[in-house]
Protein backbone atom coordinates (compact mmCIF):
# COMPACT_ATOMS: atom_id res chain seq x y z
CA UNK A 1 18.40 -13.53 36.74
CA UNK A 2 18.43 -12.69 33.12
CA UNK A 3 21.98 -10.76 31.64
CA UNK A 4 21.73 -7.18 31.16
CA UNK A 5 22.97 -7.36 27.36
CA UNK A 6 19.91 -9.39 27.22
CA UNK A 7 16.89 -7.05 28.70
CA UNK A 8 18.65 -4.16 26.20
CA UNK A 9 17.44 -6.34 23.31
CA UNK A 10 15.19 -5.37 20.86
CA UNK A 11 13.75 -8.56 20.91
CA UNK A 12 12.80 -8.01 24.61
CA UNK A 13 9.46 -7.73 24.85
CA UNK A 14 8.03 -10.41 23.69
CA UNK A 15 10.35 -13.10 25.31
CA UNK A 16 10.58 -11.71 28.49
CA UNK A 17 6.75 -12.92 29.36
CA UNK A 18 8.18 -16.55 27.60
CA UNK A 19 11.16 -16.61 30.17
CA UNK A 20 9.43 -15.78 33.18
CA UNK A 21 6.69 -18.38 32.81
CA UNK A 22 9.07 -20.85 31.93
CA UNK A 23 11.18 -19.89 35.50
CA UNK A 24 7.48 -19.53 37.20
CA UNK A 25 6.16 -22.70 36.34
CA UNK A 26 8.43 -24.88 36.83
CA UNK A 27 7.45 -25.97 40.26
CA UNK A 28 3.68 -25.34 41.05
CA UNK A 29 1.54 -26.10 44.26
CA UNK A 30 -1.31 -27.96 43.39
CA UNK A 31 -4.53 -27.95 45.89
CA UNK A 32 -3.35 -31.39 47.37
CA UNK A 33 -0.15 -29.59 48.03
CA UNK A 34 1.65 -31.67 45.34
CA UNK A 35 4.11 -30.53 43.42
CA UNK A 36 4.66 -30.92 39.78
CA UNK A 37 6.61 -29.60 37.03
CA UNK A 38 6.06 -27.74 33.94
CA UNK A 39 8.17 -28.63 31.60
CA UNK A 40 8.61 -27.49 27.43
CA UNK A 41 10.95 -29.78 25.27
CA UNK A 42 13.39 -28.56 23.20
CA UNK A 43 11.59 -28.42 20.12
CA UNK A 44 8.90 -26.16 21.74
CA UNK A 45 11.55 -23.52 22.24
CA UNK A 46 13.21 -23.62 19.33
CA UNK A 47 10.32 -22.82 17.34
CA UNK A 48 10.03 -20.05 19.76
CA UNK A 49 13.61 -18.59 19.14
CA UNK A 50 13.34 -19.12 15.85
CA UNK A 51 9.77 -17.19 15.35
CA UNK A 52 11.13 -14.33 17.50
CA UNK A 53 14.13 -13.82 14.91
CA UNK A 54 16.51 -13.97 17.25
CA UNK A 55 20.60 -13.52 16.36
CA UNK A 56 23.48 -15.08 17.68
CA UNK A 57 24.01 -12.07 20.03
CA UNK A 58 21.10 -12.88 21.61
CA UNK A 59 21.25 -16.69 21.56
CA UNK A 60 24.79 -15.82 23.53
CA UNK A 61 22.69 -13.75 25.84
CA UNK A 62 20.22 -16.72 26.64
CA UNK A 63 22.48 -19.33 26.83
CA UNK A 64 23.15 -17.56 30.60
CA UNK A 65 19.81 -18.40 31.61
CA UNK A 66 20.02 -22.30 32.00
CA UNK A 67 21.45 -25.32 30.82
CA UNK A 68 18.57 -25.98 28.53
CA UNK A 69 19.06 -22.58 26.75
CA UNK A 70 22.79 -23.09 26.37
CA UNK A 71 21.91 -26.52 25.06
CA UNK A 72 19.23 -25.19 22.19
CA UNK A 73 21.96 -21.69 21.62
CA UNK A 74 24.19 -23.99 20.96
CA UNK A 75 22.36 -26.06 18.16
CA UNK A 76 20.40 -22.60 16.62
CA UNK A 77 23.89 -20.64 16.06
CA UNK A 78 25.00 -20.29 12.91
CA UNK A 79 28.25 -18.42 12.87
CA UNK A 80 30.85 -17.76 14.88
CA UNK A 81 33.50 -15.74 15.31
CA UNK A 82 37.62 -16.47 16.37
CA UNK A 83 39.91 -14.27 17.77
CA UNK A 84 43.68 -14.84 18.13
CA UNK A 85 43.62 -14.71 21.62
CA UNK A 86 42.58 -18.74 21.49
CA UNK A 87 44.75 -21.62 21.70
CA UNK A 88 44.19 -24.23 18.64
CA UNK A 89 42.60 -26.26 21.01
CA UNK A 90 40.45 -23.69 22.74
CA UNK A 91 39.37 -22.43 18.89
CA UNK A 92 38.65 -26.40 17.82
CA UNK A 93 36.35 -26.89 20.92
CA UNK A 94 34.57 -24.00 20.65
CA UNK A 95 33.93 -24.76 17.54
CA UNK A 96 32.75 -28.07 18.39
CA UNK A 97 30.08 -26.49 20.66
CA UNK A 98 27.87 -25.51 17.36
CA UNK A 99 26.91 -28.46 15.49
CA UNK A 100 25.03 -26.08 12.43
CA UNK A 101 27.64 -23.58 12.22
CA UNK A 102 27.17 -22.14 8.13
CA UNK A 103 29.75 -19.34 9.02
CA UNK A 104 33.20 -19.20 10.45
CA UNK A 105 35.14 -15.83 11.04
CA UNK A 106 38.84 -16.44 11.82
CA UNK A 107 40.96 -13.05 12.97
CA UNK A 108 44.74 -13.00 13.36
CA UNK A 109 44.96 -16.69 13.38
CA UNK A 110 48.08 -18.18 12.58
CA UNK A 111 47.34 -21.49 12.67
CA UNK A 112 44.52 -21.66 10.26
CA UNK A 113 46.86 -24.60 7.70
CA UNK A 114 46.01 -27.09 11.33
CA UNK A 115 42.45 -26.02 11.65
CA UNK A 116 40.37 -25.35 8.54
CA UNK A 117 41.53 -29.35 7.75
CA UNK A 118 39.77 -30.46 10.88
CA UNK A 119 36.45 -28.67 10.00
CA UNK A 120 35.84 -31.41 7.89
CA UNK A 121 35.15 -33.49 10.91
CA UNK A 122 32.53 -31.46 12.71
CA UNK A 123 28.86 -32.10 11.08
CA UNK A 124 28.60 -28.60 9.42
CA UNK A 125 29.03 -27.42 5.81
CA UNK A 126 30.24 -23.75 6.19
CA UNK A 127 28.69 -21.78 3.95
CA UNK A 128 30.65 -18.85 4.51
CA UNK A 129 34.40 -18.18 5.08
CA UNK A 130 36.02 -15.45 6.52
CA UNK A 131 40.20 -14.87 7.02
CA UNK A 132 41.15 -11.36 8.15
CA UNK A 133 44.30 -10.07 9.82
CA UNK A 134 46.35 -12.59 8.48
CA UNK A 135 49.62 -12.61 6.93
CA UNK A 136 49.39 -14.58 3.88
CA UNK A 137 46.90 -17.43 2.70
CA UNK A 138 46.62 -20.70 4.71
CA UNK A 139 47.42 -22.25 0.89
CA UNK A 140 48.03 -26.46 2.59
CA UNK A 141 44.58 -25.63 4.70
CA UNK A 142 42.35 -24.28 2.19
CA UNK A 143 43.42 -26.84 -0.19
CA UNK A 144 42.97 -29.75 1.99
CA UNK A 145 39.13 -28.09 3.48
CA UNK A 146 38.24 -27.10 -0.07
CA UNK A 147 37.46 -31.07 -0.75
CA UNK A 148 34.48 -31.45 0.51
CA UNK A 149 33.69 -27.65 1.11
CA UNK A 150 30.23 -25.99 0.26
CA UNK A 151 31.45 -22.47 0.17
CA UNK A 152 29.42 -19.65 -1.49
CA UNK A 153 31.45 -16.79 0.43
CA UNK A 154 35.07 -16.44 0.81
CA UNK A 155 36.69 -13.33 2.96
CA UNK A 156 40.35 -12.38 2.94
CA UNK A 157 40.27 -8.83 4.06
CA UNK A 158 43.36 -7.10 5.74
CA UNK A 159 45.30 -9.60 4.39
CA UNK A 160 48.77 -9.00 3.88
CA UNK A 161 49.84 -10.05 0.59
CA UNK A 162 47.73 -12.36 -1.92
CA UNK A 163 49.99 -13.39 -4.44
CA UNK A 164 49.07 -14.89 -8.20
CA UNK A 165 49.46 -18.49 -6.76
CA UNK A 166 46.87 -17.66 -4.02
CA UNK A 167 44.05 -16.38 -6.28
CA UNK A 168 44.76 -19.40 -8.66
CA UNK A 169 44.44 -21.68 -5.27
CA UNK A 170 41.17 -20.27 -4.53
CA UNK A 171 39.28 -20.27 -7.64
CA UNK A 172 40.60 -24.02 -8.13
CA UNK A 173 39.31 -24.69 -4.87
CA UNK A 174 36.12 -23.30 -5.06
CA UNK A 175 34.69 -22.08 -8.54
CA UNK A 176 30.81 -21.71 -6.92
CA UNK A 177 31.67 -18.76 -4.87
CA UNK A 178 28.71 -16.17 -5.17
CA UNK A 179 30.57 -13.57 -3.03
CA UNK A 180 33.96 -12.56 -2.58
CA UNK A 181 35.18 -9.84 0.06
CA UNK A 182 39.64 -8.65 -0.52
CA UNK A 183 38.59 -5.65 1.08
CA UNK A 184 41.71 -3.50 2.36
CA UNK A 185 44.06 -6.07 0.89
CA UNK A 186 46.13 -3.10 -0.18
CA UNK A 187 49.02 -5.83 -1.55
CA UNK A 188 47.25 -7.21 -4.38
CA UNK A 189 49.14 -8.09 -7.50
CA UNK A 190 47.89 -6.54 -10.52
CA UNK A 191 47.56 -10.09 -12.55
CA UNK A 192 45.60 -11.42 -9.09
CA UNK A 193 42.52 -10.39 -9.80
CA UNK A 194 42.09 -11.33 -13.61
CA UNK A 195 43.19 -15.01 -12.14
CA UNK A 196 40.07 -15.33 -9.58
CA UNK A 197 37.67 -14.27 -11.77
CA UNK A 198 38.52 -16.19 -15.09
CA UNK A 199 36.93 -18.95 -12.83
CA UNK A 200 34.65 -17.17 -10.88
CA UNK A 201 33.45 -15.13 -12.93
CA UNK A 202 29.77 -16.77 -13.95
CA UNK A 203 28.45 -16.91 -10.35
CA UNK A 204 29.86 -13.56 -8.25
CA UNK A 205 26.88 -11.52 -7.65
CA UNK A 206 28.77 -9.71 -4.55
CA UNK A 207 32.42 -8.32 -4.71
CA UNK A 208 34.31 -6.12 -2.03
CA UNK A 209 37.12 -4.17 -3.10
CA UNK A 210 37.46 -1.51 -0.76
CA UNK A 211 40.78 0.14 -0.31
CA UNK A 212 42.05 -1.73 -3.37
CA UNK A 213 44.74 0.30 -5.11
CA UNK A 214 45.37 -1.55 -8.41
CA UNK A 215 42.07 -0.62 -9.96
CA UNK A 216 43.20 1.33 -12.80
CA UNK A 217 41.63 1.46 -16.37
CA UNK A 218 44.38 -0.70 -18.34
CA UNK A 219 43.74 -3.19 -15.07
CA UNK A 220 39.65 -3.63 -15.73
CA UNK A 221 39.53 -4.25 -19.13
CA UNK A 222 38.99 -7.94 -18.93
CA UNK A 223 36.84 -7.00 -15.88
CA UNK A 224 33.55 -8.97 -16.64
CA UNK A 225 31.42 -10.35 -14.40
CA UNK A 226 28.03 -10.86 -15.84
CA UNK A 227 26.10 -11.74 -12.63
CA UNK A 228 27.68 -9.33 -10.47
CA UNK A 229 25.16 -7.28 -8.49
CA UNK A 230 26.75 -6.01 -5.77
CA UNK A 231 30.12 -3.82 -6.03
CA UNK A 232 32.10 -2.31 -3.18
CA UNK A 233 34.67 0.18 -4.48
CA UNK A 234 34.89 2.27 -1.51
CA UNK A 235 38.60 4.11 -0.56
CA UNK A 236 40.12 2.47 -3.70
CA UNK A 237 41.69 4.14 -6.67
CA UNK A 238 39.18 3.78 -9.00
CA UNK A 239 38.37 7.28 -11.56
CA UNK A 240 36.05 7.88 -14.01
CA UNK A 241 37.52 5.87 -17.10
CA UNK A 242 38.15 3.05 -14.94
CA UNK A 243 34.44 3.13 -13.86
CA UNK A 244 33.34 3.59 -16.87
CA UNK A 245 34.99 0.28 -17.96
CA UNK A 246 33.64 -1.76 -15.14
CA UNK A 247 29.99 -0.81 -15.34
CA UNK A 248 30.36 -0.84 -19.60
CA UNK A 249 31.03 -4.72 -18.58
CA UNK A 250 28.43 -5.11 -15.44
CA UNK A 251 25.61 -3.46 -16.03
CA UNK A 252 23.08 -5.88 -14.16
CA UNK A 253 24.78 -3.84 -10.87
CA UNK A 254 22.38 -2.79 -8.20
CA UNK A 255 23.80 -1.78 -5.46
CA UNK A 256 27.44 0.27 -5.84
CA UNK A 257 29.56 1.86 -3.43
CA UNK A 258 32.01 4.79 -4.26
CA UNK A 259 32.11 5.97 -0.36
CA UNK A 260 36.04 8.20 -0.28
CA UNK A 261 37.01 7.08 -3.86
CA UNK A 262 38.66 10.58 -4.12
CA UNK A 263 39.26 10.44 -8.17
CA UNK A 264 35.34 9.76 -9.27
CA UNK A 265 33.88 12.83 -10.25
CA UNK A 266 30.53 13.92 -11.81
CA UNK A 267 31.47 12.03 -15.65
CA UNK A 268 32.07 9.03 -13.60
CA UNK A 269 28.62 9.02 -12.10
CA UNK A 270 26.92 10.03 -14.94
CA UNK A 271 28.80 6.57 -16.56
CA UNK A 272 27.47 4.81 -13.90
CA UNK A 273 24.01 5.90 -14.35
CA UNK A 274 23.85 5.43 -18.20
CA UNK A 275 25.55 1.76 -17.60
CA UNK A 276 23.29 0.29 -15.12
CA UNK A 277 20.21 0.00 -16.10
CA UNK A 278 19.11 -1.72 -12.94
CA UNK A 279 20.74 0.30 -10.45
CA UNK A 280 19.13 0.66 -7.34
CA UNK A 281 21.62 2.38 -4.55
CA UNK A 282 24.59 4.41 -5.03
CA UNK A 283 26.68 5.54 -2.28
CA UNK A 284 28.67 8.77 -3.06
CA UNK A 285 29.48 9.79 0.45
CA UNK A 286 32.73 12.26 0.86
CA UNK A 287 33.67 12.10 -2.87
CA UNK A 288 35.48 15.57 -2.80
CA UNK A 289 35.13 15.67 -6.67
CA UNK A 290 31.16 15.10 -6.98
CA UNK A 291 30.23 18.43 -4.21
CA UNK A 292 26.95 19.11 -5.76
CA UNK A 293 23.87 16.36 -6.89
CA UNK A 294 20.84 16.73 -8.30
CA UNK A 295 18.68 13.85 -6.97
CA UNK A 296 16.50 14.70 -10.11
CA UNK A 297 18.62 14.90 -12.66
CA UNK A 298 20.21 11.48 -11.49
CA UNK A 299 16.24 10.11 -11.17
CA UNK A 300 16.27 11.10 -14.71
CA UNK A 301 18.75 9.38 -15.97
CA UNK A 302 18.12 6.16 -14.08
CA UNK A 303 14.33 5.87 -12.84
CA UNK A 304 15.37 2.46 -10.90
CA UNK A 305 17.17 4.30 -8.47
CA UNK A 306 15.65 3.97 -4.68
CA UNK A 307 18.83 5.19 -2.50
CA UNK A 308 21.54 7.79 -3.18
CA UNK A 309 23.82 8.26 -0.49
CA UNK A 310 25.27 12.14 -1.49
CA UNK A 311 28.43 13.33 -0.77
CA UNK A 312 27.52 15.08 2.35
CA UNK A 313 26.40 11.98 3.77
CA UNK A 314 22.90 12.65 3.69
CA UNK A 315 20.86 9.91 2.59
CA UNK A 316 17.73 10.15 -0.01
CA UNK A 317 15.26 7.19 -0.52
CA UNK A 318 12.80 6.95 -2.22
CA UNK A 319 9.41 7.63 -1.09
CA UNK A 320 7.32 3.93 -0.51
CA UNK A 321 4.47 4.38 -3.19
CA UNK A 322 0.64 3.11 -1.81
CA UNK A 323 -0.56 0.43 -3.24
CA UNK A 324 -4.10 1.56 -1.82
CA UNK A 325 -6.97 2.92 -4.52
């Protein structure tokens, strides 16, 4: 019998027929009252899980319906998530479970200096790293993984502190990261930042720093990322001179994100929209000091714009233009 989480997903439909004829048909009665079986090899189904664009949720889902789905799950999942509730050796062999693994989400782990070392033994190159609800940096683990690491994507959110020494550790580690996420890291040091991206700085395209409160305009002016194209500023400090800074220095930005920044007001924006000149999607929900937009007058100023989120929460997109004569 297939799970319930299963038959709720959107990817139902189609697989459902697929599942059924594979339980069916597994034993059929010939005429001569023989008895054979029907049988598809792994491959077979794997190109069928992977044409149906299926997610890990549901590759968890099928992995209840035999021991040939749990064996195929197991190779197509490619990240994973770890909880603190775990032992180090329950979190090491259930890691070991997904030989293609490119992401690895660790939460409230304490004993991350003893794994991430041992990660170097399984046959997957993470792509993606993510530490949250942690207390410091696992400095003697992330060293020691960082040798023969492939990381594009590193996540400390909700971390305690990140000291100077910790942002110098990571950018000496690993100098190709493309995205970086010290979202509510509300502990950051104000010469912490400046350190990671003096290194960084020529690859980020995608930077979190929600519920950051050191952004401040004496704090940005070395803020230059030239590649950067995706900026999360949500619940921090930021105000119009300090935005007005960052976007003077980024303005490839496409996508920005000013959700509760309560001190950005309608100069700000209007920064913003003379800066980037590529800018695609702004998000200016429940900014108390920007009440009232004009979706024109915005349009006007920056054509390339195809989603404003306004204050109210109400989102405008632009309308999809036919290509047809």
């Amino acid at each position: 019998m297939l799970p319930p989480s299963f038959l709720d997903s959107p990817t139902t439909n189609s697989l459902k027929t697929v599942l059924f004829i594979n339980m069916k048909t597994k034993r059929i009665k010939t005429t001569n009252s023989l008895r054979f079986s029907v049988y598809l090899p792994d491959e077979c189904w794997e190109l069928i899980f992977k044409h149906l664009l299926m997610n890990d949720k549901d590759y968890k889902s099928l992995s209840l319906v035999s021991k040939q789905f749990l064996s195929i799950t197991n190779r197509l999942r490619s990240s994973l998530t770890i909880k603190s509730n775990l032992t180090t050796e329950q979190a090491l062999n259930l890691i070991r479970r997904f030989p293609k693994l490119t992401s690895l989400n660790f939460i409230g782990r304490r004993d991350l200096d003893y794994i991430l070392p041992q990660l170097d033994t399984f046959p997957f190159r993470l792509k993606s790293l993510k530490l949250s609800k942690i207390s410091t940096i696992p400095a003697t683990g992330l060293l020691e993984f960082s040798i023969t690491s492939t990381l594009n994507s590193l996540t400390c959110s909700y971390t305690d502190y990140l000291h100077s020494s910790h942002m110098f550790l990571i950018s000496d580690c690993f100098p190709e990261l493309h995205r970086i996420d010290l979202s509510h890291c509300k502990h950051i040091y104000p010469d912490t930042l400046h350190l990671l991206l003096k290194t960084c700085r020529k690859n980020i395209t995608h930077l979190n720093l929600t519920a950051c409160s050191i952004l401040t305009e004496d704090m940005m002016m070395n803020f230059r990322v030239p590649k950067l194209k995706v900026l999360n500023l949500s619940r921090s400090t930021v105000d119009d001179q300090t935005l007005n800074v960052i976007t003077k220095s980024c303005t490839g930005i496409l996508k920005l994100s000013l959700k509760h920044c309560d001190d950005v007001g309608y100069k700000g924006v209007k920064c913003v929209l003379q800066n980037c000149k590529k800018l695609r999607e702004i998000n200016l929900k429940h900014c108390p000091k920007v009440v009232r937009v004009n979706v024109d007058s915005m349009l006007l100023r920056r054509p390339s714009l195809r989603k404003i989120k306004l204050p109210s929460g109400v989102a405008w997109v632009a309308p999809l233009v036919s290509t047809k004569s």
